[in-house]
PDB file of N, CA and C in Angstrom:
ATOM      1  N   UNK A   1     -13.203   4.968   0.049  1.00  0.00           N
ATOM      2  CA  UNK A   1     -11.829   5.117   0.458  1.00  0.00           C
ATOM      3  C   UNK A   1     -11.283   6.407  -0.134  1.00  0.00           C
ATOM      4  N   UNK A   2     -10.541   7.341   0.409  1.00  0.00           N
ATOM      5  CA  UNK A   2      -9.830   8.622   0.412  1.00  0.00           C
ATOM      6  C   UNK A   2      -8.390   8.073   0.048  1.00  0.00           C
ATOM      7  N   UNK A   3      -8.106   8.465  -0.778  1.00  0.00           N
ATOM      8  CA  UNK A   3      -5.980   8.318  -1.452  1.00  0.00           C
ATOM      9  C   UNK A   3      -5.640   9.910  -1.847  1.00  0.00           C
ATOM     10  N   UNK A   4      -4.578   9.704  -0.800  1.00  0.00           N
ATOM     11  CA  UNK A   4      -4.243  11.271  -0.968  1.00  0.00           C
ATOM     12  C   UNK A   4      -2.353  11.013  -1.675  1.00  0.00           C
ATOM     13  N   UNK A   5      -2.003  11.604  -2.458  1.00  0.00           N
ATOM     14  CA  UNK A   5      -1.179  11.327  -2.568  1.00  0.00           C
ATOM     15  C   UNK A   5       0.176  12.629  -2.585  1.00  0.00           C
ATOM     16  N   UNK A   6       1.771  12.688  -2.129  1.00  0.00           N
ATOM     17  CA  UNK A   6       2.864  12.927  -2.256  1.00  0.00           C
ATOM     18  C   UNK A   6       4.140  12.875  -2.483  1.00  0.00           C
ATOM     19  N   UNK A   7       4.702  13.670  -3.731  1.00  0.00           N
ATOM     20  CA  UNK A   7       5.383  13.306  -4.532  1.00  0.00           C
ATOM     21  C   UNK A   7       6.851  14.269  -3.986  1.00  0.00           C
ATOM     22  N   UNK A   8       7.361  13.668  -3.556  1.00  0.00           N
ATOM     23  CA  UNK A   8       8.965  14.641  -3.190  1.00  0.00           C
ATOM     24  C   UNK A   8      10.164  13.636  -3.940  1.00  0.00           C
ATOM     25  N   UNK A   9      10.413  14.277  -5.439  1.00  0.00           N
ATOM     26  CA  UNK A   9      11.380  14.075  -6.216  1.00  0.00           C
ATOM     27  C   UNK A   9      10.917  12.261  -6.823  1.00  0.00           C
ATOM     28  N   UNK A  10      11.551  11.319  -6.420  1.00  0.00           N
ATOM     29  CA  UNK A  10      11.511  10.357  -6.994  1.00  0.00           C
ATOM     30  C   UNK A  10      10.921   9.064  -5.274  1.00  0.00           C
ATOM     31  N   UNK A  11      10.767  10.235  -4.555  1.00  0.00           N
ATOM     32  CA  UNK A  11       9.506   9.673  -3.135  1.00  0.00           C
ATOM     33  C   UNK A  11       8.151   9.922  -3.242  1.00  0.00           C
ATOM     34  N   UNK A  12       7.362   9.076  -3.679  1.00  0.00           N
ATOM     35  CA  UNK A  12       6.027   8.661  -3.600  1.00  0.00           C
ATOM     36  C   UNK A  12       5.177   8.226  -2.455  1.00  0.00           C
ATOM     37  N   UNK A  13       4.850   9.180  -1.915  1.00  0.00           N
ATOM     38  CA  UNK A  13       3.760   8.715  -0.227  1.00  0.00           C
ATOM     39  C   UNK A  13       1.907   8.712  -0.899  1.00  0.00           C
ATOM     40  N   UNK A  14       1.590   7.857  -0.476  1.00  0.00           N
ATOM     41  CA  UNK A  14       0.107   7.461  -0.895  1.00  0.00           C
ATOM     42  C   UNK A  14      -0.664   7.019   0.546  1.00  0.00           C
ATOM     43  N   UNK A  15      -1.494   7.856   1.120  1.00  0.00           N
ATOM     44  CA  UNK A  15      -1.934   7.885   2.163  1.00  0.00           C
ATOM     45  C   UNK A  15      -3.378   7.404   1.986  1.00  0.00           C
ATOM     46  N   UNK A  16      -4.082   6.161   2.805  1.00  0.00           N
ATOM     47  CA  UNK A  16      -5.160   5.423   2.422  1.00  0.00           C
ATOM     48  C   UNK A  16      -6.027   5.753   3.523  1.00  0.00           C
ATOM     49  N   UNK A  17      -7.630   6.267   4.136  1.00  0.00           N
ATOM     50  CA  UNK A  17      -8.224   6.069   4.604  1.00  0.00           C
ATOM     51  C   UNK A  17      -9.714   5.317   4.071  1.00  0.00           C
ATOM     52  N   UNK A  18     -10.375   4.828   5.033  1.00  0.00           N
ATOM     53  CA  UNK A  18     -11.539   3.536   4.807  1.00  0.00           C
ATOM     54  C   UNK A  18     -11.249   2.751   5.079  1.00  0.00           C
ATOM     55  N   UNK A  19     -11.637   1.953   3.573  1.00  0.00           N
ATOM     56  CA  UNK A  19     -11.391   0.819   3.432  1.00  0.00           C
ATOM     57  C   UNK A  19     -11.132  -0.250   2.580  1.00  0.00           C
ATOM     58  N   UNK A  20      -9.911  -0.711   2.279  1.00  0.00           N
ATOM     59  CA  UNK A  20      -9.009  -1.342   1.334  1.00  0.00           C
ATOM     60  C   UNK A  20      -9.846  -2.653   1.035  1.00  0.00           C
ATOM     61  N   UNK A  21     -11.184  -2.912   0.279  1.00  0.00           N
ATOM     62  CA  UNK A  21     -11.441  -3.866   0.351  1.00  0.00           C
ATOM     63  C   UNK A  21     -12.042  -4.468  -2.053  1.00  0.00           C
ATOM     64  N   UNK A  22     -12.864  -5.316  -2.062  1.00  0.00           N
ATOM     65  CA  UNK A  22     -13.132  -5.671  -3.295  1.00  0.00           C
ATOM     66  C   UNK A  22     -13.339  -4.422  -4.017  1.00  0.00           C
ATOM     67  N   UNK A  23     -14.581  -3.705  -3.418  1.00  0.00           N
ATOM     68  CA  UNK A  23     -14.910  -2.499  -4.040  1.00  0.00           C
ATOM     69  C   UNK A  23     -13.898  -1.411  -3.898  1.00  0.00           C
ATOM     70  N   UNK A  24     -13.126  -1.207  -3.491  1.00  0.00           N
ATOM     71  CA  UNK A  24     -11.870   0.185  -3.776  1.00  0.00           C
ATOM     72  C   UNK A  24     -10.457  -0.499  -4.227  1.00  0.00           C
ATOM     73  N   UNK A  25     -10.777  -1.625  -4.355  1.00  0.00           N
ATOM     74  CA  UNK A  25      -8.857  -1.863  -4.117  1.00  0.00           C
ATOM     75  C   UNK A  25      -8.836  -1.699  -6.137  1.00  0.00           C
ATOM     76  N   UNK A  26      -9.382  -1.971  -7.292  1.00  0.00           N
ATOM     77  CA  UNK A  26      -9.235  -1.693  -8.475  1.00  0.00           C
ATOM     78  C   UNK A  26      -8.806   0.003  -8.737  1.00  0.00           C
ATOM     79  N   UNK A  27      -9.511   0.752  -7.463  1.00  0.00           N
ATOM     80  CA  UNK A  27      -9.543   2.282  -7.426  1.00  0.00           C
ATOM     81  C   UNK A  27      -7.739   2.459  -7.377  1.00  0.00           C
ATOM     82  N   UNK A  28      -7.071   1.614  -6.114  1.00  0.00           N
ATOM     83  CA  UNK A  28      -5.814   1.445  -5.515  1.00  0.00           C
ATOM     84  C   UNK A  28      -5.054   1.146  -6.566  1.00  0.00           C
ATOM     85  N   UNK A  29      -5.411   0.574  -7.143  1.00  0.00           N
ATOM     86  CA  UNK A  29      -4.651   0.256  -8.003  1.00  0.00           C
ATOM     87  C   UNK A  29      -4.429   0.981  -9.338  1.00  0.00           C
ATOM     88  N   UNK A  30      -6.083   1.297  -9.961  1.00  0.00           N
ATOM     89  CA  UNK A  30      -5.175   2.013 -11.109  1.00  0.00           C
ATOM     90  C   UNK A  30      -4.644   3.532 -10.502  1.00  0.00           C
ATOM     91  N   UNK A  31      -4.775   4.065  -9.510  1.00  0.00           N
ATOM     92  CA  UNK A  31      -4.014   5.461  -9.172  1.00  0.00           C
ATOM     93  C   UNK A  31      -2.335   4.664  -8.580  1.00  0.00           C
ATOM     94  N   UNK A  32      -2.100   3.584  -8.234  1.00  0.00           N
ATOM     95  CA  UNK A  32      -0.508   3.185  -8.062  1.00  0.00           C
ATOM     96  C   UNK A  32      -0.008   3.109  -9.164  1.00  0.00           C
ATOM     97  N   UNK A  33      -0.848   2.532 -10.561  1.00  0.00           N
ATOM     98  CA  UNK A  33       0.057   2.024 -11.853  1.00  0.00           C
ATOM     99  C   UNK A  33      -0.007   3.423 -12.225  1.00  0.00           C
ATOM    100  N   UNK A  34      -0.671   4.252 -12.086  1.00  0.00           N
ATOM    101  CA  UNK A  34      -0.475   5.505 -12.489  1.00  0.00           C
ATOM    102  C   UNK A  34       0.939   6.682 -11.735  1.00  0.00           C
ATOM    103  N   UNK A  35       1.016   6.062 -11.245  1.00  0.00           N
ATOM    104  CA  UNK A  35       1.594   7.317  -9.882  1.00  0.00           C
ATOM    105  C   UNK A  35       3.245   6.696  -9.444  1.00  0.00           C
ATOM    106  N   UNK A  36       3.030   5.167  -9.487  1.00  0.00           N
ATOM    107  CA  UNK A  36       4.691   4.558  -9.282  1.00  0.00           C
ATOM    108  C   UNK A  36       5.653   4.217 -10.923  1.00  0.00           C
ATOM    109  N   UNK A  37       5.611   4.893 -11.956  1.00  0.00           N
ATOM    110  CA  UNK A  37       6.317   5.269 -13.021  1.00  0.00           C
ATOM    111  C   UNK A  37       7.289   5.951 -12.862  1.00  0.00           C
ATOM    112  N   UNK A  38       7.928   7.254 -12.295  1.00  0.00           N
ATOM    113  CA  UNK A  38       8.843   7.825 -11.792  1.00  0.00           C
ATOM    114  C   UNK A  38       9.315   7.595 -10.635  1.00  0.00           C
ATOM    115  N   UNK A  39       8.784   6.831  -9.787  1.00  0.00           N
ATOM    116  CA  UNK A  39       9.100   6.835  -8.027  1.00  0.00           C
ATOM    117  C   UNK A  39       9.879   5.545  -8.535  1.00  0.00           C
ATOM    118  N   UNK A  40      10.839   5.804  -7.398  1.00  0.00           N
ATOM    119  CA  UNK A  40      12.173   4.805  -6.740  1.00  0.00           C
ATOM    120  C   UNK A  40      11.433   4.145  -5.346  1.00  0.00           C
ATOM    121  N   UNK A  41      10.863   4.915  -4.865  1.00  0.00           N
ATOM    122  CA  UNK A  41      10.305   4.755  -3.302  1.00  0.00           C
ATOM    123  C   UNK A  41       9.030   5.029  -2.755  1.00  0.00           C
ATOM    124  N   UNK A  42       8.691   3.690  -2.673  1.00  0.00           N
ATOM    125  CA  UNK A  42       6.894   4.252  -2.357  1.00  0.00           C
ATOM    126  C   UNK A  42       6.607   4.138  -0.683  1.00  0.00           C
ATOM    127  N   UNK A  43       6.452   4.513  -0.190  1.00  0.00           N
ATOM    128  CA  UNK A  43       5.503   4.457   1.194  1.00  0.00           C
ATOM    129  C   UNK A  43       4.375   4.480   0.796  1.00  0.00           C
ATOM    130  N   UNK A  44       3.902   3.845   1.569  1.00  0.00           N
ATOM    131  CA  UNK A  44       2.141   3.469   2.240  1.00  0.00           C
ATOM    132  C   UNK A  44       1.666   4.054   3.322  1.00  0.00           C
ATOM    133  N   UNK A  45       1.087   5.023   3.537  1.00  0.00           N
ATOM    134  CA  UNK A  45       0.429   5.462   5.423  1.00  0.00           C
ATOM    135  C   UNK A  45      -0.557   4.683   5.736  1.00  0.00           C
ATOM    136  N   UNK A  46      -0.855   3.801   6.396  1.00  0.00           N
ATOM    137  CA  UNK A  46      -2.171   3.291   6.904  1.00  0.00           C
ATOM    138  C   UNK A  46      -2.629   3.879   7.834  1.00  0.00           C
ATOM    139  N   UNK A  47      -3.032   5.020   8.265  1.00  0.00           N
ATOM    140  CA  UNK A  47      -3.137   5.492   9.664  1.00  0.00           C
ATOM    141  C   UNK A  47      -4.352   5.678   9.248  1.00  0.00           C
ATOM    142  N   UNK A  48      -5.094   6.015   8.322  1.00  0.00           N
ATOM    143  CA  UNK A  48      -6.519   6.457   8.162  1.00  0.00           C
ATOM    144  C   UNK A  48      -7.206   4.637   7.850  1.00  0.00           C
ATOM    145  N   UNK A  49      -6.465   3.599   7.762  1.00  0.00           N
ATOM    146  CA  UNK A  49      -6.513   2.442   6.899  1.00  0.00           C
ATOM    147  C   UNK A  49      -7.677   1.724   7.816  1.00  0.00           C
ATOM    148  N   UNK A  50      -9.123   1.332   7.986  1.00  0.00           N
ATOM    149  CA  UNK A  50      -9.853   0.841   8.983  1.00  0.00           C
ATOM    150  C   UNK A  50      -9.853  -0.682   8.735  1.00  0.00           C
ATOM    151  N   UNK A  51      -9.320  -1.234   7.124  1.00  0.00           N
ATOM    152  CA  UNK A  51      -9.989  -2.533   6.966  1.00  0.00           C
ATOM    153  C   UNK A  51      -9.232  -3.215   5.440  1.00  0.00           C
ATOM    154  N   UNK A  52      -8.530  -4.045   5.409  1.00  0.00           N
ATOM    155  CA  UNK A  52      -7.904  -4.539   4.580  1.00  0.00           C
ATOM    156  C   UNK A  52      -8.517  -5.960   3.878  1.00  0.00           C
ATOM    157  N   UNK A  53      -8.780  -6.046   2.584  1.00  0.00           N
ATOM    158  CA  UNK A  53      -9.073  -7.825   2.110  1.00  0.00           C
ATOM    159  C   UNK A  53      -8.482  -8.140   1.511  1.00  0.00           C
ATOM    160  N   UNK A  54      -8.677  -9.353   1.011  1.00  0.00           N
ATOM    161  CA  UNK A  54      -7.553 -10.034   0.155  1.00  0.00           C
ATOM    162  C   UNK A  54      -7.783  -9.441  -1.155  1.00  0.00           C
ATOM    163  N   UNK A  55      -8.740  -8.738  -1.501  1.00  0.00           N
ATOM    164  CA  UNK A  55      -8.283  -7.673  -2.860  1.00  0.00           C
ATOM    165  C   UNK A  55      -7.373  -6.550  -2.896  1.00  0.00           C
ATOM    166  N   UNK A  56      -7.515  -6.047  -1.274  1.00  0.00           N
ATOM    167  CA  UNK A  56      -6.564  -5.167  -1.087  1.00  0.00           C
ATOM    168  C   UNK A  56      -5.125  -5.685  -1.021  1.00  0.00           C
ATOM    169  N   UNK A  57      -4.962  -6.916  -0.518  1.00  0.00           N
ATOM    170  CA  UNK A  57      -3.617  -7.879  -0.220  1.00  0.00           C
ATOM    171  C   UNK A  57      -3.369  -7.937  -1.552  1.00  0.00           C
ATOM    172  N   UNK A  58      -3.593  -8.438  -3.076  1.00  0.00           N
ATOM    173  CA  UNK A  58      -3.342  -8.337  -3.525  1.00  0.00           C
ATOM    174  C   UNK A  58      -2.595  -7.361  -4.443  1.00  0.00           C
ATOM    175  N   UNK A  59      -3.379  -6.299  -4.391  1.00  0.00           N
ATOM    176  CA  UNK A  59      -3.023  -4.984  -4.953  1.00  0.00           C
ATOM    177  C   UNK A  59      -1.373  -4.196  -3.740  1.00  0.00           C
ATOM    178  N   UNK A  60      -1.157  -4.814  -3.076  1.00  0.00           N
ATOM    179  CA  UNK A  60      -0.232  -4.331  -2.182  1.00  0.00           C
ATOM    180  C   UNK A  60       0.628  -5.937  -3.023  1.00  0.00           C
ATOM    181  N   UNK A  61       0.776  -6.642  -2.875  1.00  0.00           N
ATOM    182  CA  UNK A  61       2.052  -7.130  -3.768  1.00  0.00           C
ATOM    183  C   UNK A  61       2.212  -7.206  -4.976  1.00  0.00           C
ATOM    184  N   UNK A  62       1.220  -6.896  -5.820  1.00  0.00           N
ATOM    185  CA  UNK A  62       1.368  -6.115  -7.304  1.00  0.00           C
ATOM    186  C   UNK A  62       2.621  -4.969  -6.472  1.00  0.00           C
ATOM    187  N   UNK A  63       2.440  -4.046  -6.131  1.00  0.00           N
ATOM    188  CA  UNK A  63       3.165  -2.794  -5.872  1.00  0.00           C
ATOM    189  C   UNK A  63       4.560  -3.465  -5.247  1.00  0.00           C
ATOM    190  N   UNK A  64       4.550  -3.924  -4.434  1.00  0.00           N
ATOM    191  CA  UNK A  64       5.947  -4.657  -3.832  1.00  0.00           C
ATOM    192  C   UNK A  64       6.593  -5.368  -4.934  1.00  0.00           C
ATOM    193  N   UNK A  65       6.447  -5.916  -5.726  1.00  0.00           N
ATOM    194  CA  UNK A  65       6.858  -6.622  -7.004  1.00  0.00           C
ATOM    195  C   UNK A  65       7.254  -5.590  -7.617  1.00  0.00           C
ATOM    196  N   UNK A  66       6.584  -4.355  -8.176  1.00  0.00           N
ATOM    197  CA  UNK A  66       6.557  -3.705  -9.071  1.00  0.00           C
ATOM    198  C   UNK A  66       8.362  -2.558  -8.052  1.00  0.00           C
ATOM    199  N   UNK A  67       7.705  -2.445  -7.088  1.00  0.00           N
ATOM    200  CA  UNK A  67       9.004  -1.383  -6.699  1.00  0.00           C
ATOM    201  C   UNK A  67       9.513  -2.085  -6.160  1.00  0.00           C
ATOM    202  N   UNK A  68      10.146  -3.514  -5.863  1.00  0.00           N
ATOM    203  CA  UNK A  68      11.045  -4.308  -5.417  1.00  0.00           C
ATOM    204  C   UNK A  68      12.113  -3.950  -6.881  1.00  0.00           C
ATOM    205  N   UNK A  69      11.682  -4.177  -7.937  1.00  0.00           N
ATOM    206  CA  UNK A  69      12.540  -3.793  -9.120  1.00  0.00           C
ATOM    207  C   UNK A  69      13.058  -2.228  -8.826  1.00  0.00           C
ATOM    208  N   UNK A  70      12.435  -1.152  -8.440  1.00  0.00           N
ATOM    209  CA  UNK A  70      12.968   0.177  -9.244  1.00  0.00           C
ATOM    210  C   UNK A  70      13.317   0.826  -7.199  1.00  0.00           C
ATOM    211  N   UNK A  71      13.502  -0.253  -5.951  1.00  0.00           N
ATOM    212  CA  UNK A  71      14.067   1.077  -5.184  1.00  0.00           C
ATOM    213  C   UNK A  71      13.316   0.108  -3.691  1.00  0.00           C
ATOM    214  N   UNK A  72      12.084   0.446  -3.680  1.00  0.00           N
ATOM    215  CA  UNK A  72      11.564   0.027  -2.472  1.00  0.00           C
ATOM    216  C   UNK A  72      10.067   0.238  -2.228  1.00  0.00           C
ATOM    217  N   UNK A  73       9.484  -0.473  -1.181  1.00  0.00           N
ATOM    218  CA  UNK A  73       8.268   0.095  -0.888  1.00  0.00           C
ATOM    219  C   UNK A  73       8.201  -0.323   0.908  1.00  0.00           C
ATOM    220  N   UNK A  74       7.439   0.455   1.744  1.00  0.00           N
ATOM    221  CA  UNK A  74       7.097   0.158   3.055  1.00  0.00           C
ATOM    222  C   UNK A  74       6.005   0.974   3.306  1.00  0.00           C
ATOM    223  N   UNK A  75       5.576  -0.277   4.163  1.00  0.00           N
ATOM    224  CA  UNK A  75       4.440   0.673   5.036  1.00  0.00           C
ATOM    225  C   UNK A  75       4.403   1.047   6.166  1.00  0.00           C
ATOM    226  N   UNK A  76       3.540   2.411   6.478  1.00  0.00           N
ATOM    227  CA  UNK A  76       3.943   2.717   7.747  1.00  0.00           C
ATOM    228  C   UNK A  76       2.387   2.894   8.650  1.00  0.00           C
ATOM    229  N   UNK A  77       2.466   2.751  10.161  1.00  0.00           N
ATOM    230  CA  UNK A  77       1.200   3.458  10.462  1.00  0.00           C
ATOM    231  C   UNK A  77       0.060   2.753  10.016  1.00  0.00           C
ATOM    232  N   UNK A  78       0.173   1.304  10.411  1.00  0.00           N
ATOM    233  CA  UNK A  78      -1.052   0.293   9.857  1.00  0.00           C
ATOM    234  C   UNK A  78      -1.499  -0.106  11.151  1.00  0.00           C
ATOM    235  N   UNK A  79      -2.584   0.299  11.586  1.00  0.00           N
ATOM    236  CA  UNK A  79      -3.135  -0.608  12.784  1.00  0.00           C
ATOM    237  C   UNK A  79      -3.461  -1.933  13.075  1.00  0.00           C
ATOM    238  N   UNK A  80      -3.763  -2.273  14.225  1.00  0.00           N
ATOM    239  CA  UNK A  80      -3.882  -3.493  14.915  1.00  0.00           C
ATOM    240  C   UNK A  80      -4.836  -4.601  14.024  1.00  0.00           C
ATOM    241  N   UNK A  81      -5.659  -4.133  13.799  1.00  0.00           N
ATOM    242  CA  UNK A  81      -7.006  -4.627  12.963  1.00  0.00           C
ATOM    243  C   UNK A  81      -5.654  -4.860  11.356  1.00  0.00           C
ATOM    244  N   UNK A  82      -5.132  -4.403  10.909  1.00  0.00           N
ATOM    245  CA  UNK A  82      -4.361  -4.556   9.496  1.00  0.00           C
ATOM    246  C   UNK A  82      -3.218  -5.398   9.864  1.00  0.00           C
ATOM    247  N   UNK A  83      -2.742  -5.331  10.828  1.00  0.00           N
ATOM    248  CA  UNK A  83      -1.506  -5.813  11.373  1.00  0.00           C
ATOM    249  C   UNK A  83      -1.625  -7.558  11.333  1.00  0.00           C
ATOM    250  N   UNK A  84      -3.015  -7.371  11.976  1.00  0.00           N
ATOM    251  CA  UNK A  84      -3.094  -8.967  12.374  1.00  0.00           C
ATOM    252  C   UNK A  84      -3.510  -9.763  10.487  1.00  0.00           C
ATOM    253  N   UNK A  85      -4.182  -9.363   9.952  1.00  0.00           N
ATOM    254  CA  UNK A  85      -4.255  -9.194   8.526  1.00  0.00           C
ATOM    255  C   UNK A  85      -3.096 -10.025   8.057  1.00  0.00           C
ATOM    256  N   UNK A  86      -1.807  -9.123   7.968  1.00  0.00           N
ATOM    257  CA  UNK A  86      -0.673  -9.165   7.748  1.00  0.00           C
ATOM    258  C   UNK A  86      -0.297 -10.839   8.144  1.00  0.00           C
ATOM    259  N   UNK A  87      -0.165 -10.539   9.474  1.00  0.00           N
ATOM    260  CA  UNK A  87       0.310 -11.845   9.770  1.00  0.00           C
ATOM    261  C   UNK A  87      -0.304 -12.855   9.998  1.00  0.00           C
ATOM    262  N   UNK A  88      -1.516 -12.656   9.728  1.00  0.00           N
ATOM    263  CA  UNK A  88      -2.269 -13.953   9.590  1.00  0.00           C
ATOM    264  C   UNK A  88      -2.109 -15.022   8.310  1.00  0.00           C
ATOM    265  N   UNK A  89      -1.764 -13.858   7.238  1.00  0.00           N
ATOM    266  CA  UNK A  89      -1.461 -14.203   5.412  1.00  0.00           C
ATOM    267  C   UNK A  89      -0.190 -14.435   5.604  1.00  0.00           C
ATOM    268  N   UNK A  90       0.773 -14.013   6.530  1.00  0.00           N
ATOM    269  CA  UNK A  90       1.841 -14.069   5.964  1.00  0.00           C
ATOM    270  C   UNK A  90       2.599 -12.603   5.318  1.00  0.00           C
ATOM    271  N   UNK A  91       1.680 -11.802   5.029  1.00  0.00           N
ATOM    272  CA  UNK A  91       2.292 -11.081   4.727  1.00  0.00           C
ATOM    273  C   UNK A  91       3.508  -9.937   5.231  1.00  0.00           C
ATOM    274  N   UNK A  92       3.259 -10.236   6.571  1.00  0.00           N
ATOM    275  CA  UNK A  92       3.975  -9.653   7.160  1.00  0.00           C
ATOM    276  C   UNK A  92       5.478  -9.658   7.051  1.00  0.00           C
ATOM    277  N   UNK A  93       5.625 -11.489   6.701  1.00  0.00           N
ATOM    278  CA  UNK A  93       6.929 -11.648   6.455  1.00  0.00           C
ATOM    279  C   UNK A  93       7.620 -11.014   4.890  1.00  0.00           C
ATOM    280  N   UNK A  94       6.907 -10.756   4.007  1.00  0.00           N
ATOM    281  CA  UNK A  94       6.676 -10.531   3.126  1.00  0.00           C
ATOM    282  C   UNK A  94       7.151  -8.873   2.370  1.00  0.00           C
ATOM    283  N   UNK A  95       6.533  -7.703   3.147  1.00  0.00           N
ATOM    284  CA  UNK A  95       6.281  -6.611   3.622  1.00  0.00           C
ATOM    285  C   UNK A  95       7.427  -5.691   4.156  1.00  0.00           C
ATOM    286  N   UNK A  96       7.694  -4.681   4.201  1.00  0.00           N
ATOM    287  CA  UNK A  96       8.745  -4.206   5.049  1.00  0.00           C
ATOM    288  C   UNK A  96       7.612  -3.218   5.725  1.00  0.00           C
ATOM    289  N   UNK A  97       7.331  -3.298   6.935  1.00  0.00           N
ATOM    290  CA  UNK A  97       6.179  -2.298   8.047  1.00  0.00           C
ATOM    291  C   UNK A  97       6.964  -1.331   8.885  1.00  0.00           C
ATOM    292  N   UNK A  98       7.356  -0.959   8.628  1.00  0.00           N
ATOM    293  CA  UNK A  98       7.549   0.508   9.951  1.00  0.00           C
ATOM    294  C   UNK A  98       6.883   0.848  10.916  1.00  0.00           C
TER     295      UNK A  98
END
């Protein structure tokens, strides 16, 4: 998995291609606990995103928890294959998706 990340002031964009699964999502995570300390506002891009698991599900509401306190978080640009993901868990309701 590729994490590219952009920082404009106290806006945090973290752009994910691959795949969000057991083996990368610890990767996801320690570069978010690293990177959402100053940010108010995180976006998510899923547009490169091919494949989401429940390690990755997890590590996405660690972050929603974490910036539900300091501003916000959404994702944007998650495909069909992630989408259904979403609402299959529930998470969708959960989530703010753009």
């Amino acid at each position: 998995m590729k994490i590219t990340k952009i920082e404009n002031g106290a806006a945090l964009t973290v752009g994910l291609e691959g795949r969000l699964d057991t083996t990368t999502a610890p990767e996801l995570e320690k570069e978010l606990g690293a990177s959402m300390g100053d940010a108010s506002e995180l976006t998510l891009d899923f547009a490169g995103l091919e494949y989401i698991s429940s390690a990755g599900l997890r590590v996405l509401l660690s972050a929603h928890k974490t910036m539900s306190k300091k501003g916000g978080m959404k994702i944007v640009n998650a495909n069909e294959i992630v989408m259904e993901v979403f609402d299959v868990t529930g998470f969708a309701d959960i989530l703010t998706i753009a």
